[in-house]
PDB file of N, CA and C in Angstrom:
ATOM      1  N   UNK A   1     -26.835  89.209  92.052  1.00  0.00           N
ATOM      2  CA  UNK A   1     -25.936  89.359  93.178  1.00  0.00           C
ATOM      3  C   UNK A   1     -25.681  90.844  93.407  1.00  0.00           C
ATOM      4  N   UNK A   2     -25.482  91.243  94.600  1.00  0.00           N
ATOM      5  CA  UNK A   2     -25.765  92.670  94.824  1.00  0.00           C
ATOM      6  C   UNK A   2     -24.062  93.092  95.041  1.00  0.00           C
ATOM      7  N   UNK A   3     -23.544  94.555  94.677  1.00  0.00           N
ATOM      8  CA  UNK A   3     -22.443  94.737  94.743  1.00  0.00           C
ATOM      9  C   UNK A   3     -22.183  94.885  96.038  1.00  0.00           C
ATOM     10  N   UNK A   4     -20.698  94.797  96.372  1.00  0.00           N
ATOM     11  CA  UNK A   4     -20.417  94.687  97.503  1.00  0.00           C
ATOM     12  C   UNK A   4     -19.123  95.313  97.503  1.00  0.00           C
ATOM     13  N   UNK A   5     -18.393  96.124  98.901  1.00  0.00           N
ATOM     14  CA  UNK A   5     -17.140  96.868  98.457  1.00  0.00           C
ATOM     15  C   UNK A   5     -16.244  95.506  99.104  1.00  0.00           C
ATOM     16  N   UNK A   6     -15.092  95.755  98.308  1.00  0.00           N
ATOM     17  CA  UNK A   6     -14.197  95.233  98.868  1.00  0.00           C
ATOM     18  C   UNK A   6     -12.523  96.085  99.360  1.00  0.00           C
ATOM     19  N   UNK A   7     -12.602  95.910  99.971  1.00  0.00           N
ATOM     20  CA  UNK A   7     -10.882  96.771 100.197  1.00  0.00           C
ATOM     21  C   UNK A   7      -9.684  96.241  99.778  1.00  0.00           C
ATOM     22  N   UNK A   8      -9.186  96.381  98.684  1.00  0.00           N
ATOM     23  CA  UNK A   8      -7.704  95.365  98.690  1.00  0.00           C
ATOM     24  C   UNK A   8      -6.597  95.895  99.191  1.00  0.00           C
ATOM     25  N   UNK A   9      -5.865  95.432  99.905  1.00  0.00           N
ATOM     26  CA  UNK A   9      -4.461  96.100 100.125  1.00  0.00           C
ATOM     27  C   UNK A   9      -3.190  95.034  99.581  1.00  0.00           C
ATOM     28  N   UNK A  10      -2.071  95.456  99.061  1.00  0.00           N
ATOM     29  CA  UNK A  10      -1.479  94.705  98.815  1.00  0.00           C
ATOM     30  C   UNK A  10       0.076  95.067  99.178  1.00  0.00           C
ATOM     31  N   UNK A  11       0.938  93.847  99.834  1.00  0.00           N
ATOM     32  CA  UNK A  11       2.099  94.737 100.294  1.00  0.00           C
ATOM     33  C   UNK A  11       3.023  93.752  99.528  1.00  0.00           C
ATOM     34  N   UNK A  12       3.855  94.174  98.102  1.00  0.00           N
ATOM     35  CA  UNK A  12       4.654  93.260  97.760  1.00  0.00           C
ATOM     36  C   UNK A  12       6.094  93.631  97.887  1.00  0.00           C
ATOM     37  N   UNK A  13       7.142  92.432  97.789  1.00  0.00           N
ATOM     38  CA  UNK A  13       8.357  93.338  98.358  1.00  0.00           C
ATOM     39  C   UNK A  13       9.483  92.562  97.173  1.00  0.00           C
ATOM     40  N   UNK A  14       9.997  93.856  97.100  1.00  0.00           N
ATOM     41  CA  UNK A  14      10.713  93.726  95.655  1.00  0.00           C
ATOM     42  C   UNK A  14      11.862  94.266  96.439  1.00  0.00           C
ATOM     43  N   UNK A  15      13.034  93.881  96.033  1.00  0.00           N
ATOM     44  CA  UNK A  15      14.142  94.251  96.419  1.00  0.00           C
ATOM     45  C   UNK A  15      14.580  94.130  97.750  1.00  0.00           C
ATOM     46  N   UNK A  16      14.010  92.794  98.457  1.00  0.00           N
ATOM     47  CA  UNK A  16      13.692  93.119  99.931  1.00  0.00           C
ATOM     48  C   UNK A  16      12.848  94.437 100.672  1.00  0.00           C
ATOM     49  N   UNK A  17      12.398  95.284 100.038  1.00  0.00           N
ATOM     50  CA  UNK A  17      11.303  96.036 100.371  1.00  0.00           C
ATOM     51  C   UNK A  17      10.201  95.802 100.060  1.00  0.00           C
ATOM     52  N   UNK A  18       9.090  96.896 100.568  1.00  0.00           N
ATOM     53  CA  UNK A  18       7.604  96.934 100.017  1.00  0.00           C
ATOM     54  C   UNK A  18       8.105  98.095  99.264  1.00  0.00           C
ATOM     55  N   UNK A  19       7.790  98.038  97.617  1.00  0.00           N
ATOM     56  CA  UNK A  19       7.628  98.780  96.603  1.00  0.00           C
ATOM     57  C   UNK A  19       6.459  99.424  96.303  1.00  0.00           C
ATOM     58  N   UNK A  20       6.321 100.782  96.640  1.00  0.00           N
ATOM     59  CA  UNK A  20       5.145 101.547  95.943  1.00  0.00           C
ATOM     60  C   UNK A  20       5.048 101.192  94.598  1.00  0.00           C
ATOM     61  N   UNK A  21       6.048 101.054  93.826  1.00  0.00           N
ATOM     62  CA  UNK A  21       5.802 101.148  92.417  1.00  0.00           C
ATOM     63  C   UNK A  21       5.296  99.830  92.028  1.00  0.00           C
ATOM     64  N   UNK A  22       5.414  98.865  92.610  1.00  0.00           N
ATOM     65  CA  UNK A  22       4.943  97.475  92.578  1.00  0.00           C
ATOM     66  C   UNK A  22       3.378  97.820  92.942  1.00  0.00           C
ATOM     67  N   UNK A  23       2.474  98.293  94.155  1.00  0.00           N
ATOM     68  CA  UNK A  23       1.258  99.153  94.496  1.00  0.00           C
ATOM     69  C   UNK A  23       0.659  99.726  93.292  1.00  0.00           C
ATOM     70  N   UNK A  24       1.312 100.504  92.623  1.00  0.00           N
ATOM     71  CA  UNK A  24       1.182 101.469  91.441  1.00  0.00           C
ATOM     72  C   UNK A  24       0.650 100.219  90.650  1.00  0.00           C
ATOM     73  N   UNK A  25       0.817  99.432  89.931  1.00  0.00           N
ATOM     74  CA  UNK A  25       0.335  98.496  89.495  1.00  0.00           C
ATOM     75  C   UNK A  25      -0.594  97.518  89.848  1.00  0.00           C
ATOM     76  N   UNK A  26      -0.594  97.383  90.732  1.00  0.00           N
ATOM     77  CA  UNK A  26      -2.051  97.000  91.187  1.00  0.00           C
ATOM     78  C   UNK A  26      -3.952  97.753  91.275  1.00  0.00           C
ATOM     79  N   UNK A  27      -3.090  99.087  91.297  1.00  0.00           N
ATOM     80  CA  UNK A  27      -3.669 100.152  91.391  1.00  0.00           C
ATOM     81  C   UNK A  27      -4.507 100.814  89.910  1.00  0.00           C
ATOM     82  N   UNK A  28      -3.272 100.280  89.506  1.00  0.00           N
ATOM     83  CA  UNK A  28      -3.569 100.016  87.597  1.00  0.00           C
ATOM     84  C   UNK A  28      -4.482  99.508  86.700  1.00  0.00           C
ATOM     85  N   UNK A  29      -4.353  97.600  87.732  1.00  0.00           N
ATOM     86  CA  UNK A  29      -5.383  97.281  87.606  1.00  0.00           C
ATOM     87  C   UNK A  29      -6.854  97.224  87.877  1.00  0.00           C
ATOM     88  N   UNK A  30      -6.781  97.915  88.755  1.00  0.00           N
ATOM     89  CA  UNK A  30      -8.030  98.554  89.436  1.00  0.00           C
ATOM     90  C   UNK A  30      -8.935  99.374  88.817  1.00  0.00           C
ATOM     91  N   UNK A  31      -8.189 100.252  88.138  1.00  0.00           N
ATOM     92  CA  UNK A  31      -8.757 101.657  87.251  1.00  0.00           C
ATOM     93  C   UNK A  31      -9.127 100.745  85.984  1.00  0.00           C
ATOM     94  N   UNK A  32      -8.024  99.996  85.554  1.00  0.00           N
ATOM     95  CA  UNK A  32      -8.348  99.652  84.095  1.00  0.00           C
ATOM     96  C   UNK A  32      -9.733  98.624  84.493  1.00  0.00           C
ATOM     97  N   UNK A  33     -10.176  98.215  85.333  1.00  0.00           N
ATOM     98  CA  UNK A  33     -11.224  97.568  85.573  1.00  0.00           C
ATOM     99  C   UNK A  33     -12.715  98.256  85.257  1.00  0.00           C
ATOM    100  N   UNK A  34     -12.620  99.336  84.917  1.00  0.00           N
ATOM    101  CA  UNK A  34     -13.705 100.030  84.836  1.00  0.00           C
ATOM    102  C   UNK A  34     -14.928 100.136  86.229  1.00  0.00           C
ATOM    103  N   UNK A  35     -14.776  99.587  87.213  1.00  0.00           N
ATOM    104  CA  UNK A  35     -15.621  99.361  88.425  1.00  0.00           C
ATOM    105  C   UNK A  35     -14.933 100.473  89.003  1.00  0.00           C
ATOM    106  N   UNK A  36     -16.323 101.123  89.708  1.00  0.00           N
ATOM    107  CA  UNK A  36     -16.025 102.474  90.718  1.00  0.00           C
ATOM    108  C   UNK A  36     -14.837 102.016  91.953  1.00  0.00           C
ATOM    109  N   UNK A  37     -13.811 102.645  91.960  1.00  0.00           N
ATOM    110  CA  UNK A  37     -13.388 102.513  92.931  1.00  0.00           C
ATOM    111  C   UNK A  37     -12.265 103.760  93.845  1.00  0.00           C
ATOM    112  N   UNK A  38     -12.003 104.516  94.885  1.00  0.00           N
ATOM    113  CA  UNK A  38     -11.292 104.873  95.412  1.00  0.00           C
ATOM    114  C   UNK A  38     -10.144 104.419  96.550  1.00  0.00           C
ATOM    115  N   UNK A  39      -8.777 105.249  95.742  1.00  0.00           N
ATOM    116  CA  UNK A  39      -7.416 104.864  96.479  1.00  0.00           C
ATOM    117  C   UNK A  39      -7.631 106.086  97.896  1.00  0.00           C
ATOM    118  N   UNK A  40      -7.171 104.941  98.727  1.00  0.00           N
ATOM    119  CA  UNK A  40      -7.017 105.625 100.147  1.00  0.00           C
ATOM    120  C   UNK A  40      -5.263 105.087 100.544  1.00  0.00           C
ATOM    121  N   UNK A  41      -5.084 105.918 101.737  1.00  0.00           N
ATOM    122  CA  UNK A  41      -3.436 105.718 102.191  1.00  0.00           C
ATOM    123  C   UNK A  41      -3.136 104.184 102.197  1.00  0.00           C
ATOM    124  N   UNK A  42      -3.877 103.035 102.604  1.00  0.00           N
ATOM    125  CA  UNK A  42      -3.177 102.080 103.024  1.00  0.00           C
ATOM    126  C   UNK A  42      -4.083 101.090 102.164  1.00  0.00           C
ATOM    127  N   UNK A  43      -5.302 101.045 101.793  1.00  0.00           N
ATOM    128  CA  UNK A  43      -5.833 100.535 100.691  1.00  0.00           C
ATOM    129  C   UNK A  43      -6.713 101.119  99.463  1.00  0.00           C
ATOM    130  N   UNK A  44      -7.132 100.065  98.442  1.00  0.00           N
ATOM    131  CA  UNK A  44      -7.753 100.596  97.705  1.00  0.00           C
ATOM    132  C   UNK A  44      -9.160 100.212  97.568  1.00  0.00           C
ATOM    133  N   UNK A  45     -10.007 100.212  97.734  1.00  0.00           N
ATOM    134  CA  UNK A  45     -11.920 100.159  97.713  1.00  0.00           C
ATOM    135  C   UNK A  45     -12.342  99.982  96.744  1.00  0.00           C
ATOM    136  N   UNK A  46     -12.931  99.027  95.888  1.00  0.00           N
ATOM    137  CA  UNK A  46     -13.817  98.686  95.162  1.00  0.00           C
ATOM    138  C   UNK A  46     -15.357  98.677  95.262  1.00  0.00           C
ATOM    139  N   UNK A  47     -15.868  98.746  94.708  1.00  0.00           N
ATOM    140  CA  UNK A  47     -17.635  98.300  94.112  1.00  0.00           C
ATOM    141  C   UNK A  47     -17.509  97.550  93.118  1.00  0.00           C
ATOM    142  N   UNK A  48     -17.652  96.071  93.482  1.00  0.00           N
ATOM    143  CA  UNK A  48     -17.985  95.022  92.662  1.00  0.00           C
ATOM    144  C   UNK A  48     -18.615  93.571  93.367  1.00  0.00           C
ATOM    145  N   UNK A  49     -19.265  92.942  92.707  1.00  0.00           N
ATOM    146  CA  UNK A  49     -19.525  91.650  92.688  1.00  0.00           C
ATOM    147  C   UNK A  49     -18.596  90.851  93.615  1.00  0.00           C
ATOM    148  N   UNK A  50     -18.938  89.572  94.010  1.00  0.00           N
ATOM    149  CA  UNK A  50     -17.611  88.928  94.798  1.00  0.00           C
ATOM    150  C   UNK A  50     -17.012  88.312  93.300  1.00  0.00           C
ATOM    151  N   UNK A  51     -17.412  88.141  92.026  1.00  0.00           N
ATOM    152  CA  UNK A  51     -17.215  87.122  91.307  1.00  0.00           C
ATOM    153  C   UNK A  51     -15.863  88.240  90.781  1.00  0.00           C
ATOM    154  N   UNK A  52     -16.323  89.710  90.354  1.00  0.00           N
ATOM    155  CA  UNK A  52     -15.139  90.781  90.101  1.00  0.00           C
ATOM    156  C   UNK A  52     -14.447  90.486  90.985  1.00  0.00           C
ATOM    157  N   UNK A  53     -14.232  90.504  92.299  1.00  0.00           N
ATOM    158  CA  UNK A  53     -13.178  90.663  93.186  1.00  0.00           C
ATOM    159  C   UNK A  53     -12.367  89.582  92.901  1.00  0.00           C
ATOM    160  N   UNK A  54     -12.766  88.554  93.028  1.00  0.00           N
ATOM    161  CA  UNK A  54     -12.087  86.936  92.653  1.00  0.00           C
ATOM    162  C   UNK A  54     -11.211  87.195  91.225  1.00  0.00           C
ATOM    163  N   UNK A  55     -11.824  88.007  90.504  1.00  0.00           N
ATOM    164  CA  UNK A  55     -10.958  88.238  89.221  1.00  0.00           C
ATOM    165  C   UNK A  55      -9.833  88.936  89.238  1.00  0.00           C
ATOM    166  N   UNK A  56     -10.151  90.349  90.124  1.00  0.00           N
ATOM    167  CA  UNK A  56      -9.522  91.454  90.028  1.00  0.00           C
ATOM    168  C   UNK A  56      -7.771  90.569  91.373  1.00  0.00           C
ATOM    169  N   UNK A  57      -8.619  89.964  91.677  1.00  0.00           N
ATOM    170  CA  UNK A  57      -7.412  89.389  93.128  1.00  0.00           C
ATOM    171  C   UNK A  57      -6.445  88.890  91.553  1.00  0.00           C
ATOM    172  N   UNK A  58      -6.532  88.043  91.233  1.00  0.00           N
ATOM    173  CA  UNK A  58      -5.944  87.107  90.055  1.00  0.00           C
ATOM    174  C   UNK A  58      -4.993  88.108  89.412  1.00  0.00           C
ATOM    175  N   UNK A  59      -5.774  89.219  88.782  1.00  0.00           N
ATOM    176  CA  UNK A  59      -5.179  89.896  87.405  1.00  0.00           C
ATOM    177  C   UNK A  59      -4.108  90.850  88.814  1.00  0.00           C
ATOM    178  N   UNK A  60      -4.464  91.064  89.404  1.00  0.00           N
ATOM    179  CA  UNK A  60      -3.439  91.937  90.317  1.00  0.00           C
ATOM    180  C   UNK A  60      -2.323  91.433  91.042  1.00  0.00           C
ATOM    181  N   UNK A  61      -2.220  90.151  91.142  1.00  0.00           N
ATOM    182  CA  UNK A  61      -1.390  88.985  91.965  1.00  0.00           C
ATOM    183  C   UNK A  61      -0.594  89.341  90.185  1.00  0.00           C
ATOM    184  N   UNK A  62      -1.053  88.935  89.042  1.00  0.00           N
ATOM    185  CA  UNK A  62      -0.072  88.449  87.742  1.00  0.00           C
ATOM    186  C   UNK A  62       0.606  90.008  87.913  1.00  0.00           C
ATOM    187  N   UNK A  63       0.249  91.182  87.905  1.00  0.00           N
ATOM    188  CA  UNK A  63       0.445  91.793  87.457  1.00  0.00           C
ATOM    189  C   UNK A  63       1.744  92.680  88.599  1.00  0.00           C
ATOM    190  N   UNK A  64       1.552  92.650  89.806  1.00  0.00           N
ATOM    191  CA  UNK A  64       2.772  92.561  90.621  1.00  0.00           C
ATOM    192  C   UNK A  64       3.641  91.466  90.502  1.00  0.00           C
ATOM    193  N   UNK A  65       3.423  90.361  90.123  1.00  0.00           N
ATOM    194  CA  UNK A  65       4.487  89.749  90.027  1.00  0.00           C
ATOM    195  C   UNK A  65       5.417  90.209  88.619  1.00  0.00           C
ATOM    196  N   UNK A  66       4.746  90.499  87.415  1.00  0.00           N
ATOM    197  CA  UNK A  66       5.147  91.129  86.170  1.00  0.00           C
ATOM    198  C   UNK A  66       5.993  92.322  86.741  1.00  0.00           C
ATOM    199  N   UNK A  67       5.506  93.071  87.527  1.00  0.00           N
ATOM    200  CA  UNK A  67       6.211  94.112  87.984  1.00  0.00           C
ATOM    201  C   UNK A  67       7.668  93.806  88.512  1.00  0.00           C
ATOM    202  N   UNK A  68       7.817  92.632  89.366  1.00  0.00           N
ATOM    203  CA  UNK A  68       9.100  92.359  90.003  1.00  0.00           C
ATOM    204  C   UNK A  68       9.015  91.853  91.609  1.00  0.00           C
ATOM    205  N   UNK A  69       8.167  91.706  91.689  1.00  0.00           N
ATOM    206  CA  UNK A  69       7.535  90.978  92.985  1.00  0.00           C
ATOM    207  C   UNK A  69       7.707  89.574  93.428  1.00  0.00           C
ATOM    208  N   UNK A  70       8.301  89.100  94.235  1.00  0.00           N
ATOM    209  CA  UNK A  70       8.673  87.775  94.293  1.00  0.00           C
ATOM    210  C   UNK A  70       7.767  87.137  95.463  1.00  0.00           C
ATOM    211  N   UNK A  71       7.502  87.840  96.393  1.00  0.00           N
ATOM    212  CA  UNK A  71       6.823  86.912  97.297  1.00  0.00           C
ATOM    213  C   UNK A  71       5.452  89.205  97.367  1.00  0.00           C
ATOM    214  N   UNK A  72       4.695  88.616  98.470  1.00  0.00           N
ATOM    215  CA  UNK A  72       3.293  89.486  98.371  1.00  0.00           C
ATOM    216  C   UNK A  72       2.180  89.194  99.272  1.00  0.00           C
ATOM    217  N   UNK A  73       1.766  89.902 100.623  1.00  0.00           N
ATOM    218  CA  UNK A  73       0.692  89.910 101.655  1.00  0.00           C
ATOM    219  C   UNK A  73      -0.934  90.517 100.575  1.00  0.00           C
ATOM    220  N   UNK A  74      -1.757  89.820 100.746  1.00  0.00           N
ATOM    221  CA  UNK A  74      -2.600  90.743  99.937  1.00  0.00           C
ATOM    222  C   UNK A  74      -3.900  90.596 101.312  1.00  0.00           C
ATOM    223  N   UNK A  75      -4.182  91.679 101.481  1.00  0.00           N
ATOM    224  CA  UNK A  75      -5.686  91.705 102.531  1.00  0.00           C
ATOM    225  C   UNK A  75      -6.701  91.925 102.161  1.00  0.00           C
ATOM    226  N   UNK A  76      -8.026  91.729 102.253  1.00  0.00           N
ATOM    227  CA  UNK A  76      -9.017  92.030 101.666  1.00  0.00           C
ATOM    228  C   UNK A  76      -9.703  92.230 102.986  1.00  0.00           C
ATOM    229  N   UNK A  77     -10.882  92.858 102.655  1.00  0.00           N
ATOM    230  CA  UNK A  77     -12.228  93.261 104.016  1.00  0.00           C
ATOM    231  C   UNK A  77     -13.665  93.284 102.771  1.00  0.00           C
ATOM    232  N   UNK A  78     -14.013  93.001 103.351  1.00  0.00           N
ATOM    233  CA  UNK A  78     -15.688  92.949 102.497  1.00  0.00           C
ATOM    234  C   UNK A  78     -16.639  93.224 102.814  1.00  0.00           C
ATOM    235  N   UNK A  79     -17.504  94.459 102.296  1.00  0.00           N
ATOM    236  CA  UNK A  79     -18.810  94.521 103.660  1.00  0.00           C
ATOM    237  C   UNK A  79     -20.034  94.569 102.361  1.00  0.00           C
ATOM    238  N   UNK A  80     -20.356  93.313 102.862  1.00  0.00           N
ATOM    239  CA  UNK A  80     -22.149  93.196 102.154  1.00  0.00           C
ATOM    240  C   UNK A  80     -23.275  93.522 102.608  1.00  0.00           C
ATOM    241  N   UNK A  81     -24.338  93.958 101.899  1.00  0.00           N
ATOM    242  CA  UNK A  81     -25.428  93.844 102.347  1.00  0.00           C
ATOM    243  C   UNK A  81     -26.289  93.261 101.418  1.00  0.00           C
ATOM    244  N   UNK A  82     -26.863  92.307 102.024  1.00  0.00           N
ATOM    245  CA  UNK A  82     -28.087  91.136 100.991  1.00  0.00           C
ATOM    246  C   UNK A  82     -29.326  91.182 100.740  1.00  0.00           C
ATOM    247  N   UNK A  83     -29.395  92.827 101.493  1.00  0.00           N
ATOM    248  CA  UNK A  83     -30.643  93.644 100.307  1.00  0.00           C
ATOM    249  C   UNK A  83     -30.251  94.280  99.596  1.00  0.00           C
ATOM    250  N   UNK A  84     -29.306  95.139  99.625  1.00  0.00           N
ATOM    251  CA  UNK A  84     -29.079  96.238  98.412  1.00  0.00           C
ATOM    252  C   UNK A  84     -27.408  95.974  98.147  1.00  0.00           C
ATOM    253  N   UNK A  85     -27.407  96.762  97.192  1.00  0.00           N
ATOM    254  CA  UNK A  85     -26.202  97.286  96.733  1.00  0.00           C
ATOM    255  C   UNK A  85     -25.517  97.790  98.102  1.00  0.00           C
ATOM    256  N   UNK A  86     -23.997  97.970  97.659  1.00  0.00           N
ATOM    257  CA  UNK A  86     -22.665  98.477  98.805  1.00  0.00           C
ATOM    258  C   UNK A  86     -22.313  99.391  98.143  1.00  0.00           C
ATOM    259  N   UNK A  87     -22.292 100.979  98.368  1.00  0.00           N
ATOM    260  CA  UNK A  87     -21.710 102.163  97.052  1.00  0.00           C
ATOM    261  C   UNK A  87     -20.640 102.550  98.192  1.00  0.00           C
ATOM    262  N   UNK A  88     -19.443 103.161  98.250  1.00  0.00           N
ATOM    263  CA  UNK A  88     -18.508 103.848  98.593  1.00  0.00           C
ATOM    264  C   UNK A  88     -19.329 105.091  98.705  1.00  0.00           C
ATOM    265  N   UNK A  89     -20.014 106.009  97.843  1.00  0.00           N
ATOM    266  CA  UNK A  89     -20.313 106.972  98.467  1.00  0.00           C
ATOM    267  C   UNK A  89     -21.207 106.764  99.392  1.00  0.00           C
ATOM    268  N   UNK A  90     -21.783 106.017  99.686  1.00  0.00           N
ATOM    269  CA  UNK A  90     -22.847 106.020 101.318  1.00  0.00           C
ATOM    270  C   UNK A  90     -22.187 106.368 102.398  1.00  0.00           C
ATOM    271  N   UNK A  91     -20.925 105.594 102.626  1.00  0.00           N
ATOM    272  CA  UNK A  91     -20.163 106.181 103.881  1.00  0.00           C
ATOM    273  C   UNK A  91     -19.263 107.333 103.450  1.00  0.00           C
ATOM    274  N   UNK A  92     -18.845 107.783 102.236  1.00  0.00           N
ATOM    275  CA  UNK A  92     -17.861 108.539 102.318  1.00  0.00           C
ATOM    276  C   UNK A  92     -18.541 110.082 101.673  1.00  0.00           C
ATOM    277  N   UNK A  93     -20.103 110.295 101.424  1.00  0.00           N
ATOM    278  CA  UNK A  93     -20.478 111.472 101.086  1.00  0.00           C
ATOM    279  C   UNK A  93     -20.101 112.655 102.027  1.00  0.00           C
ATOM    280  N   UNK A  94     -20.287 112.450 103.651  1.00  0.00           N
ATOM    281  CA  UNK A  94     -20.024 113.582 104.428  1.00  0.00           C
ATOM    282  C   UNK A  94     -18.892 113.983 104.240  1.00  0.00           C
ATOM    283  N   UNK A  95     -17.472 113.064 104.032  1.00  0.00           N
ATOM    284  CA  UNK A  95     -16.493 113.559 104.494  1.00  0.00           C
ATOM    285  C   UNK A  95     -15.760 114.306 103.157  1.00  0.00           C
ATOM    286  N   UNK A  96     -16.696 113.734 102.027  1.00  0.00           N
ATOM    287  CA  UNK A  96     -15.954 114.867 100.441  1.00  0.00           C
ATOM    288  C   UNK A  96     -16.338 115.846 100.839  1.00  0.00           C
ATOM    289  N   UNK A  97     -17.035 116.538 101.454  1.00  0.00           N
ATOM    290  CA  UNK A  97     -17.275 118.383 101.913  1.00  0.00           C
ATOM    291  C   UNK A  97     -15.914 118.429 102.121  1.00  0.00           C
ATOM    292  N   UNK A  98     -14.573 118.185 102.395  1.00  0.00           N
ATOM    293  CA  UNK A  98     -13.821 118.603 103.328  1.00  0.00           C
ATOM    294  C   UNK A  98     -12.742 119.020 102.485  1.00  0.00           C
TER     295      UNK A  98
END
């Protein structure tokens, strides 16, 4: 199965707000995942498998709720291609010059 990016965004709301620090943990789990991925303003980008993503959704849902999260919007976007691999740097090499 060829990697594929996925975008997660997640908006959970703790205290009647959306909590960054609740984000921060999701974000957590992301890194501790060992799969390439970069944080942008409103989501975070992966390179993985759909079978990782399905995981990473799971361990990141437990892990905002651990945080203090009672209810949680989570979005995803997915862009495959079913010949090759999906790398983050393909689209984002021009714009690291900057």
């Amino acid at each position: 199965m060829n990697r594929v990016n996925v975008a997660f965004q997640v908006l959970p709301e703790a205290d009647g707000e959306i909590s960054y620090r609740v984000v921060d943990q999701a974000i957590r789990v992301i890194a501790e995942s060992g799969l390439t991925y970069r944080v942008c303003p409103f989501e975070t980008v992966v390179e993985c498998t759909l079978e990782e993503a399905t995981d990473l959704v799971h361990r990141i849902h437990e892990a905002c709720e651990k945080a203090g999260t009672r209810r949680m919007l989570t979005y995803l976007k997915i862009q495959a291609d079913f010949t090759k691999d999906v790398e983050i740097s393909d689209k984002m090499e021009k714009y690291d010059k900057f």
